[in-house]
Protein backbone atom coordinates (compact mmCIF):
# COMPACT_ATOMS: atom_id res chain seq x y z
CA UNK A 1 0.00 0.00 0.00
CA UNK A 2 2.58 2.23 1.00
CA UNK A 3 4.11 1.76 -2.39
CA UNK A 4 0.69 2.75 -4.32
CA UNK A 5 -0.06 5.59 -1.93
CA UNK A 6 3.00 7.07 -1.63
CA UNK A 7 5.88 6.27 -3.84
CA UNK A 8 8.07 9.04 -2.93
CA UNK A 9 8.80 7.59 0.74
CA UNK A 10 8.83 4.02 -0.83
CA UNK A 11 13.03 3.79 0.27
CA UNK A 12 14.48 0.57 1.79
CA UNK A 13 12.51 -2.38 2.45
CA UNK A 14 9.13 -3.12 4.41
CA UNK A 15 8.42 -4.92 7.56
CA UNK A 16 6.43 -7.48 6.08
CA UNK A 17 2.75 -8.24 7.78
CA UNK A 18 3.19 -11.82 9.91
CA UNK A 19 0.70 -14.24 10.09
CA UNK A 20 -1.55 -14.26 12.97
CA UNK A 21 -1.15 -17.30 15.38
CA UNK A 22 -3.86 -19.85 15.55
CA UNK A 23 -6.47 -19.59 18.58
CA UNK A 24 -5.15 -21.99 21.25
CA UNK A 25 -7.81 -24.83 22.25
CA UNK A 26 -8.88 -25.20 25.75
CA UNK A 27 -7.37 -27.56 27.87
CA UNK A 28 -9.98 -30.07 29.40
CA UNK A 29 -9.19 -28.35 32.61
CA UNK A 30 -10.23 -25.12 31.00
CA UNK A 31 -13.24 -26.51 29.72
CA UNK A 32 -14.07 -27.74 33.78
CA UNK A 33 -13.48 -24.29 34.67
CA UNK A 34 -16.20 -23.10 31.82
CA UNK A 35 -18.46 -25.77 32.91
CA UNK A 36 -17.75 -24.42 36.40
CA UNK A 37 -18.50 -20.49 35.07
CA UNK A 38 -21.73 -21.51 33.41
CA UNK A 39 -23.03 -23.51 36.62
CA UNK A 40 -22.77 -20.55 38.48
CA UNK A 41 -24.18 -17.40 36.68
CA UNK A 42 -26.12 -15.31 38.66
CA UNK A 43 -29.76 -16.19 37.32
CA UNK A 44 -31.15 -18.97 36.13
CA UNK A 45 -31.66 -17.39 32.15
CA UNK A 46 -28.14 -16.35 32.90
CA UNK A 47 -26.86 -20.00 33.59
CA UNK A 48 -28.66 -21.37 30.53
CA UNK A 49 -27.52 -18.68 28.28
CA UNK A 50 -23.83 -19.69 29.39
CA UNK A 51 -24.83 -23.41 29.16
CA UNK A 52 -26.29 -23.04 25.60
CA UNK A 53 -23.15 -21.16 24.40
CA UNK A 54 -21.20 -24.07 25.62
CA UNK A 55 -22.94 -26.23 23.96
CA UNK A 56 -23.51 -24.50 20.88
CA UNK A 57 -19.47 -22.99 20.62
CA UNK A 58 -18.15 -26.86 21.98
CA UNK A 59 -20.44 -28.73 21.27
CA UNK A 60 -21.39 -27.68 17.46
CA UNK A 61 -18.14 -25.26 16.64
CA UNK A 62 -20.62 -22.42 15.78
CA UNK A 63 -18.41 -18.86 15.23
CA UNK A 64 -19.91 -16.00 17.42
CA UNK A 65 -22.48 -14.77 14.38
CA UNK A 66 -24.09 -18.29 13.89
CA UNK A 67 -24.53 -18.95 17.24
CA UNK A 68 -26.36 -15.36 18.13
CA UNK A 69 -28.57 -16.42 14.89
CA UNK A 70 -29.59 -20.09 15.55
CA UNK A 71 -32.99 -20.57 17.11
CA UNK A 72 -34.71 -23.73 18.64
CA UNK A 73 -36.64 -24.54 15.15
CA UNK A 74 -32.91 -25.12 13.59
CA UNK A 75 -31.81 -28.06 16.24
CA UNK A 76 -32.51 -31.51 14.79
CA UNK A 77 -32.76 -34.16 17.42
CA UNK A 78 -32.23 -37.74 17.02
CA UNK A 79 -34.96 -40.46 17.41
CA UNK A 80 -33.47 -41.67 20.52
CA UNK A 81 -32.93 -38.55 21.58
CA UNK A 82 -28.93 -39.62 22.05
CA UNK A 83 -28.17 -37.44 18.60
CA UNK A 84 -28.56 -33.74 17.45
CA UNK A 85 -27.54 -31.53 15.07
CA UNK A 86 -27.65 -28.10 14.58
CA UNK A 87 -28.66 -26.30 11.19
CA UNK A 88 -26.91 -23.19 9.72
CA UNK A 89 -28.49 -21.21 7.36
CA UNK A 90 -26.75 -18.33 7.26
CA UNK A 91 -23.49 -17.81 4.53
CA UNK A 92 -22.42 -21.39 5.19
CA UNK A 93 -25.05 -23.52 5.36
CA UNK A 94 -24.55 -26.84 6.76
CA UNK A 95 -25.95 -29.04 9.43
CA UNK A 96 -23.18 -30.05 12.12
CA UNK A 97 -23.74 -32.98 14.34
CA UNK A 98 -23.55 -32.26 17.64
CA UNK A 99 -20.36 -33.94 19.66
CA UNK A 100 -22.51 -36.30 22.30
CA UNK A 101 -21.48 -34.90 25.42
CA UNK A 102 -23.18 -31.87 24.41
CA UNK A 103 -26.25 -33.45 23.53
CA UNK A 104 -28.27 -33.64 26.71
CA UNK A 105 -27.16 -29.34 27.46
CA UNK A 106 -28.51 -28.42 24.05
CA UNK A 107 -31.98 -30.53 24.64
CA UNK A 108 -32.64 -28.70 27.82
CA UNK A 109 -32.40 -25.42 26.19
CA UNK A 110 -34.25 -26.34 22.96
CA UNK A 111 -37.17 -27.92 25.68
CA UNK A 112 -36.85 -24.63 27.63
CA UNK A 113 -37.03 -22.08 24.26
CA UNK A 114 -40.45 -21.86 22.29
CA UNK A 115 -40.91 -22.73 18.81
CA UNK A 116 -38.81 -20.46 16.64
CA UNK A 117 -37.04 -18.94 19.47
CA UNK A 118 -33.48 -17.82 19.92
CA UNK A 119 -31.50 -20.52 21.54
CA UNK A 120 -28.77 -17.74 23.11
CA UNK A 121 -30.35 -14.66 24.80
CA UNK A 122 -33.71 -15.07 24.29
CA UNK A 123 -36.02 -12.25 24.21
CA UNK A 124 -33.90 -10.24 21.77
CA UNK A 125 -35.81 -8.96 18.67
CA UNK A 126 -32.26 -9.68 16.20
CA UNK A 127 -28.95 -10.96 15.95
CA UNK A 128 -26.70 -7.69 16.87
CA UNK A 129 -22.79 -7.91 16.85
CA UNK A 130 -21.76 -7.37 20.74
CA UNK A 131 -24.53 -9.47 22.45
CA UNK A 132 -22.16 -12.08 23.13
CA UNK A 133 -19.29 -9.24 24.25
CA UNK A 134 -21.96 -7.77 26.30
CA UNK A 135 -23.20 -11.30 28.22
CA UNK A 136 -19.76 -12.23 28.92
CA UNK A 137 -18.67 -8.57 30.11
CA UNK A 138 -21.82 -8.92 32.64
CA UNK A 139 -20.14 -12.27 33.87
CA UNK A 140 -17.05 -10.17 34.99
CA UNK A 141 -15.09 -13.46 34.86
CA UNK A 142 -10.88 -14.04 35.34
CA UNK A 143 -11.38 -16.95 32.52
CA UNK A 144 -10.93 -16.27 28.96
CA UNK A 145 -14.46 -16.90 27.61
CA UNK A 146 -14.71 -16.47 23.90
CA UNK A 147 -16.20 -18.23 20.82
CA UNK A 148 -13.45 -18.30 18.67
CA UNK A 149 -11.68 -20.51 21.27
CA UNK A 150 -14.66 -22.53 21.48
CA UNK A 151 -14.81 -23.05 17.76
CA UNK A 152 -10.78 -23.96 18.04
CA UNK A 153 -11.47 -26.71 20.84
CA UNK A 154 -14.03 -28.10 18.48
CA UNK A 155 -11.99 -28.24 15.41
CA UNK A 156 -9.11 -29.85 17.40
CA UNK A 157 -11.53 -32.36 19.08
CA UNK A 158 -12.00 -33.54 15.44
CA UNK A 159 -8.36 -33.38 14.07
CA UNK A 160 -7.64 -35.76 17.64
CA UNK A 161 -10.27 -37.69 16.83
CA UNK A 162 -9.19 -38.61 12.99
CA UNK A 163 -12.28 -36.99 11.23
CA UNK A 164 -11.43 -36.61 7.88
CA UNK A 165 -10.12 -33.22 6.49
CA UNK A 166 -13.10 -32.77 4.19
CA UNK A 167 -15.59 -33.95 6.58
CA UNK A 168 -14.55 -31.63 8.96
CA UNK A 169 -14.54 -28.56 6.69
CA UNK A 170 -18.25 -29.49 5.26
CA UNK A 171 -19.69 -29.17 8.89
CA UNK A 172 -17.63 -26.24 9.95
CA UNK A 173 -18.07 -24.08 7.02
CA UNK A 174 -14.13 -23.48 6.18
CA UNK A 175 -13.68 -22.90 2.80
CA UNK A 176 -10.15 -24.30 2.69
CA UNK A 177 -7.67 -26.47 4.51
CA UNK A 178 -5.17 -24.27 5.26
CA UNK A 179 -7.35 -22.90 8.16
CA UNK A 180 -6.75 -26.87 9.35
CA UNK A 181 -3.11 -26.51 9.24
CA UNK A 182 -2.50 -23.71 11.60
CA UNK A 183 -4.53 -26.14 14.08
CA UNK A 184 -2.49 -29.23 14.00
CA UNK A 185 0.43 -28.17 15.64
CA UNK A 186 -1.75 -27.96 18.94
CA UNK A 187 -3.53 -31.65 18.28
CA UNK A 188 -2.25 -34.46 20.87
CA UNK A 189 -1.94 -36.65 17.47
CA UNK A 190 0.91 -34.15 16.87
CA UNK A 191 2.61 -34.03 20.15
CA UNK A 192 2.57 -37.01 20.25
CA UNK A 193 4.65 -37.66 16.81
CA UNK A 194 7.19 -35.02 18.15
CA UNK A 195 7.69 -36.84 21.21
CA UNK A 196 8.29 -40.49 19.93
């Protein structure tokens, strides 16, 4: 840019821009300490709106926007009630089974919200950027509560777990699989390679 806008000062050579580093999963004792966090909001709709963004960001790998939009009318359940997945209409549309242990926290909520509802916040008349920003900044917690890391845990959870490379980007929406490689360097299948 510097060289377009102004060629004049365009002497010696540029700092080039570095890559951003990869959100960092959470541990599994970071993801007690969340569990921990969401069992004790202050209210009950403030403990289920924790739960359900658990759920939803752990559980499905939803990014911040597609979680604020999903409402109970876009949750498939399973016959035996053991299954679920979640439906995302908007940009990348895609249904994305739910990992299992999640299952039983996203039920409640959907059996809790009425037909057509917002799963997260409830109430609301749209999907605004901030809502989330502005739930967790009520929660004043220490831990570092965000989406993005929630979306990373998931993704990892399915590079650990051997789900193929083009499974995985289908149900999370990533157009390519370079987004996949800046993950496996935090995978245990990788840690483990460089240990042996």
């Amino acid at each position: 840019m510097a060289e377009i806008l102004n060629p004049s000062d365009n002497e010696g050579k540029h700092r080039p821009i570095s890559r951003s580093s990869p959100t960092r999963p959470y541990s599994p004792e970071e993801i007690a300490d969340l569990r921990s966090w969401a069992a004790t909001q202050s209210t009950e709709l403030r403990r289920r709106d924790a739960w359900t963004m658990l759920a939803l960001g752990l559980g499905a790998g939803l990014a911040t926007r597609e979680l604020l939009e999903l409402q109970s009318t876009d949750v498939m359940i399973g016959p035996d009630r053991s299954t679920a997945q979640v439906i995302v209409w908007r940009d990348r549309t895609r249904a994305v089974p739910l990992l299992t242990a999640w299952v039983p926290t996203l039920l409640r909520t959907v059996a809790e919200s009425p037909p057509g509802g917002w799963l997260f916040r409830p109430g609301r008349q749209k999907a605004m950027p901030g809502q989330v920003t502005d739930f967790l900044t009520r929660s004043r917690s220490p831990l570092d509560v965000r989406p993005s890391r929630m979306r990373a845990t998931w993704l990892n959870h399915h590079l650990n777990e051997g789900t193929p490379a083009d499974e995985i980007l289908r149900i999370s929406g990533l157009k390519n699989f370079a987004a996949l490689d800046r993950l496996l360097p935090m995978t245990d299948r990788h840690s483990d390679a460089k240990n042996s």
